[in-house]
N, C-alpha and C. Protein backbone atom coordinates (compact mmCIF):
# COMPACT_ATOMS: atom_id res chain seq x y z
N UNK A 1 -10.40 -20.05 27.59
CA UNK A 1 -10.84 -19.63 26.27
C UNK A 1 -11.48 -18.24 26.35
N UNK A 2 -12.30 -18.10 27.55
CA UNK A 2 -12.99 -16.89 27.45
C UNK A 2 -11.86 -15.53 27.46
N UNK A 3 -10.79 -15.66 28.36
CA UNK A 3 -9.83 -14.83 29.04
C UNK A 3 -9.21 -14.74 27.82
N UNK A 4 -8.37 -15.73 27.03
CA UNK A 4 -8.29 -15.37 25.46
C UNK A 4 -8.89 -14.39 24.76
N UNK A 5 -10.23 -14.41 24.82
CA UNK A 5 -11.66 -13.89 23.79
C UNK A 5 -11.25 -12.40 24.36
N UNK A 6 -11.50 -12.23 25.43
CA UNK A 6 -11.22 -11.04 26.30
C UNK A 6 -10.09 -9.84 26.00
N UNK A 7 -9.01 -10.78 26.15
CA UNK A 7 -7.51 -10.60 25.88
C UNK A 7 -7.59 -9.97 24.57
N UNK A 8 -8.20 -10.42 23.53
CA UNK A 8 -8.21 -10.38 21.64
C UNK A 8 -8.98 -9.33 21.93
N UNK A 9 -10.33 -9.08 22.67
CA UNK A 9 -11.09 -7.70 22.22
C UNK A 9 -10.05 -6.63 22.83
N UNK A 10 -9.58 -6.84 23.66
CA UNK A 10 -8.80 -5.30 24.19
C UNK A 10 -8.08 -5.12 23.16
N UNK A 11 -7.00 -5.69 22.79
CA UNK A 11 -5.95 -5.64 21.46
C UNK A 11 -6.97 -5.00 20.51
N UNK A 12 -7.48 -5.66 19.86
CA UNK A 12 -8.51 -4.85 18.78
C UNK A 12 -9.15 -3.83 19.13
N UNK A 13 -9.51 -3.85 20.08
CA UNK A 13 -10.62 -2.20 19.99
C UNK A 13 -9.48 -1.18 20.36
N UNK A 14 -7.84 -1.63 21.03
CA UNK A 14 -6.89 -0.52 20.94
C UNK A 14 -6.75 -0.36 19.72
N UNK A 15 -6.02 -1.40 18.76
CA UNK A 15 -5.95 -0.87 17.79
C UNK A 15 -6.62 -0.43 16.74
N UNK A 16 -8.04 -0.80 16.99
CA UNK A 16 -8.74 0.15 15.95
C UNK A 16 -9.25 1.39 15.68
N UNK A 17 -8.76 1.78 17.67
CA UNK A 17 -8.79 3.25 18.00
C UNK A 17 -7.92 4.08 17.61
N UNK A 18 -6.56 3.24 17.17
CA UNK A 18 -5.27 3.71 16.75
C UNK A 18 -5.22 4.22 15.00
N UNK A 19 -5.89 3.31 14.62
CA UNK A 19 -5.93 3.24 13.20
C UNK A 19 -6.80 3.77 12.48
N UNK A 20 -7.71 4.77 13.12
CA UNK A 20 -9.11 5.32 12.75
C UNK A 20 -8.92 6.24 11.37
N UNK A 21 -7.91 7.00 11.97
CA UNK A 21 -7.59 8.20 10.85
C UNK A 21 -7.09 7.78 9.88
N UNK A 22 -6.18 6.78 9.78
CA UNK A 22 -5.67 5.85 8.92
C UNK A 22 -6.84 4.95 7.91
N UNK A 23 -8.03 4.74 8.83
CA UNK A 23 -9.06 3.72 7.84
C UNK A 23 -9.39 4.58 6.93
N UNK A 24 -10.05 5.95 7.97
CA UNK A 24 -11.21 7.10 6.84
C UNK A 24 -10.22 7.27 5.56
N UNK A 25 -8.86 7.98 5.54
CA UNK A 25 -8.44 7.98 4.80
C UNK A 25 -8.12 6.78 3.48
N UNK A 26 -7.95 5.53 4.11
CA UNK A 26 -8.07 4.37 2.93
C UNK A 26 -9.44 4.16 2.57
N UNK A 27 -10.60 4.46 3.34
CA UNK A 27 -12.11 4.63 3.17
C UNK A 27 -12.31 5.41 1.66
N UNK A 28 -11.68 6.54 2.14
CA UNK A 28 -12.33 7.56 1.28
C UNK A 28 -11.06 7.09 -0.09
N UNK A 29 -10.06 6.68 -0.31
CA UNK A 29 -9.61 5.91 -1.54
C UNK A 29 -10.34 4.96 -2.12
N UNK A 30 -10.69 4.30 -1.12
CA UNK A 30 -11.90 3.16 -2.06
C UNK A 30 -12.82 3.77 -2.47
N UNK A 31 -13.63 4.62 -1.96
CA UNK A 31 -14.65 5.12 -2.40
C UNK A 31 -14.67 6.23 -3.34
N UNK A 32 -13.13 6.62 -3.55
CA UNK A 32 -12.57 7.42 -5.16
C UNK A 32 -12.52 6.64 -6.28
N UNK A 33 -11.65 5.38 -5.80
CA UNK A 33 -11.19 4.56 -6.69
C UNK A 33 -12.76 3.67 -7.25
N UNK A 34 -13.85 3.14 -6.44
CA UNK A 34 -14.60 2.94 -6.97
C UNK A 34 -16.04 3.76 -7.97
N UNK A 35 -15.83 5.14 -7.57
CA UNK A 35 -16.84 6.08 -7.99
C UNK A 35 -15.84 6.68 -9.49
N UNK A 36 -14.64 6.26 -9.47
CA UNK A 36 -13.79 6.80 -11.10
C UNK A 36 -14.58 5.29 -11.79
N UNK A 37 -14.43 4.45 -11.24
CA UNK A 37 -14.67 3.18 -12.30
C UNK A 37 -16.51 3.21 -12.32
N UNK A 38 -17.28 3.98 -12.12
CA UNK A 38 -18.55 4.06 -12.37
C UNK A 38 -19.91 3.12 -11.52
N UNK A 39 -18.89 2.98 -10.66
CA UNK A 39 -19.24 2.17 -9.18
C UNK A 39 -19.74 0.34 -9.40
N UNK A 40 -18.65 -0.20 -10.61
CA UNK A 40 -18.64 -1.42 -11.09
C UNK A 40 -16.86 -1.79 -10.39
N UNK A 41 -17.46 -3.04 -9.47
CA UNK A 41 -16.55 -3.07 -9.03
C UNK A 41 -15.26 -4.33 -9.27
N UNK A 42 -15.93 -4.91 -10.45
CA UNK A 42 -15.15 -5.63 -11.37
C UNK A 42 -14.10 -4.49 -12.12
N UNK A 43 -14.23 -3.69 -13.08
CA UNK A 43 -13.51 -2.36 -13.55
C UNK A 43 -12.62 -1.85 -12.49
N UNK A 44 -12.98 -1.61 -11.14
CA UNK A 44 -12.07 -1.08 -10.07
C UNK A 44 -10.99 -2.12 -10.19
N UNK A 45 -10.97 -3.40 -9.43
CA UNK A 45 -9.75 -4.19 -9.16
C UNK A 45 -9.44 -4.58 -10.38
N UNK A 46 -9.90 -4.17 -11.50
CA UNK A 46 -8.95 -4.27 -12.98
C UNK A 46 -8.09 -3.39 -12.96
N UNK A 47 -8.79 -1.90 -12.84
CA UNK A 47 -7.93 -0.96 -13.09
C UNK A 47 -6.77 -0.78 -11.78
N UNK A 48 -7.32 -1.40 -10.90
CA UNK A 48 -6.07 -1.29 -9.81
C UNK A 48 -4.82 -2.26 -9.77
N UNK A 49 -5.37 -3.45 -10.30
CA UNK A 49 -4.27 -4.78 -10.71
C UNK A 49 -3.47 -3.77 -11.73
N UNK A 50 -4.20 -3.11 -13.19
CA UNK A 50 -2.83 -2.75 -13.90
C UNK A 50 -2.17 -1.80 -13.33
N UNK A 51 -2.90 -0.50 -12.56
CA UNK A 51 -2.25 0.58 -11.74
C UNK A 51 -0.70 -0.23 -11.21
N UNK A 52 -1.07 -1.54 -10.18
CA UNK A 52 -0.53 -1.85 -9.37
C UNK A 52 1.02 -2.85 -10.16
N UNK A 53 0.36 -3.29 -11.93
CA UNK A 53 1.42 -4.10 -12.67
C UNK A 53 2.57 -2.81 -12.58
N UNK A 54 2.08 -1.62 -13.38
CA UNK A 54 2.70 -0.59 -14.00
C UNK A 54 3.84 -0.09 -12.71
N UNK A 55 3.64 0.05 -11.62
CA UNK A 55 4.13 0.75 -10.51
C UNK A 55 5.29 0.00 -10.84
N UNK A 56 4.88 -1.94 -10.59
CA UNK A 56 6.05 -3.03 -10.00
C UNK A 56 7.17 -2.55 -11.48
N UNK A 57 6.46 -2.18 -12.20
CA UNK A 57 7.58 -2.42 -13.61
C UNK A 57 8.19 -1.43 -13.47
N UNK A 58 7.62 -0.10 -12.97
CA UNK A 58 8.64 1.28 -12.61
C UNK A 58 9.28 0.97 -11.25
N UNK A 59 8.96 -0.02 -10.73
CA UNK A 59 9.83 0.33 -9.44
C UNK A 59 11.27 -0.75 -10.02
N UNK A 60 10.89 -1.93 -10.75
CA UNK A 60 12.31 -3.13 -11.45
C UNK A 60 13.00 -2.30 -12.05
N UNK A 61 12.34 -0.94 -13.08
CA UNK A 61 13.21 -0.23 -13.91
C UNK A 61 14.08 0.58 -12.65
N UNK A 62 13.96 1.22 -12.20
CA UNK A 62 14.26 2.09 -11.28
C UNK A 62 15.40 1.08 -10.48
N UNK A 63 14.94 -0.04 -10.28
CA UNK A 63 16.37 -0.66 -9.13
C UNK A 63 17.22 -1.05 -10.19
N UNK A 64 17.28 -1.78 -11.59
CA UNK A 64 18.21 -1.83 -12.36
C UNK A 64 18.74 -0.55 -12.54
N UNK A 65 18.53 0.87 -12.94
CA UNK A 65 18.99 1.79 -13.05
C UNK A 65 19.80 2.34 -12.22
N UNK A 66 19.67 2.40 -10.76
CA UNK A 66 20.41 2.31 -9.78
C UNK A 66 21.31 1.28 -9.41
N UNK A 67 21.25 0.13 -9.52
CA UNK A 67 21.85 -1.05 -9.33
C UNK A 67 23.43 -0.88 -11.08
N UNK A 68 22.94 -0.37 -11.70
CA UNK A 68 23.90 -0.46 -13.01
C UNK A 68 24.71 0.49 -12.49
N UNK A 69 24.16 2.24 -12.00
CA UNK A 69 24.92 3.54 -12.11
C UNK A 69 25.79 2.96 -10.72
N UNK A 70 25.41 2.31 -9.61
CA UNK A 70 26.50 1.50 -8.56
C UNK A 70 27.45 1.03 -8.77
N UNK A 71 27.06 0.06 -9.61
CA UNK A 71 28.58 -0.80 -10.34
C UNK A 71 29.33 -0.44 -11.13
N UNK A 72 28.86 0.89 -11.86
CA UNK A 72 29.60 1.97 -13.06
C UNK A 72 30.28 3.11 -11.60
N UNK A 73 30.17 2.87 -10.98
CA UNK A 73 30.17 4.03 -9.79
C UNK A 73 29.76 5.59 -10.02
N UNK A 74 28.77 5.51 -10.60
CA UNK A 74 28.12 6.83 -10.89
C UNK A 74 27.03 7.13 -9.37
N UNK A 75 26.67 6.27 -8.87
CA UNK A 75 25.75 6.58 -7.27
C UNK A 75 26.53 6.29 -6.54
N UNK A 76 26.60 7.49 -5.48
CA UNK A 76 27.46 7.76 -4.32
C UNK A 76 26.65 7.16 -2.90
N UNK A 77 26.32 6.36 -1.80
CA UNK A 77 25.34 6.42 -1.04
C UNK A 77 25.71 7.36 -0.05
N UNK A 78 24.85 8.02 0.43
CA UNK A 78 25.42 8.88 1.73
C UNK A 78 26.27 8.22 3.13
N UNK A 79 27.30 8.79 3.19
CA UNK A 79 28.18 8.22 4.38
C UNK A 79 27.77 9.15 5.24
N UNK A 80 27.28 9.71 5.47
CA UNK A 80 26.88 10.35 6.58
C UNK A 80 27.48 11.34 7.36
């Protein structure tokens, strides 16, 4: 069990050495995204749930639009 415990801290402290620049940067999004909503953090994951509805509905429009101009053969995919 201990050699396990052991095993799990090396993995993690690599990868959290890996991922550092990667956190500050999602750090400093939260801490945009919560200082626009007036640092109420009920208002944040509201406004990020609809941010996040609106995207999914532009990204469904966007694959039907592509998915239609395919079968009309208006999109070519690259052959390379």
């Amino acid at each position: 069990m201990c050699r396990r415990r052991s095993q799990w801290n090396k993995v993690m402290s690599f990868s959290s050495q890996s991922n550092t620049a990667e956190d500050d940067g999602l750090e400093a999004a939260v801490d945009q995204a919560i200082a626009a909503c007036g640092g109420d953090m009920r208002s944040t994951i509201r406004a990020l749930i609809v941010a996040n509805e609106y995207l999914e509905s532009e990204v469904s429009e966007l694959m039907k639009a592509v998915s239609h101009a395919y079968t009309r053969s208006r999109f070519h995919t690259y052959s390379g």
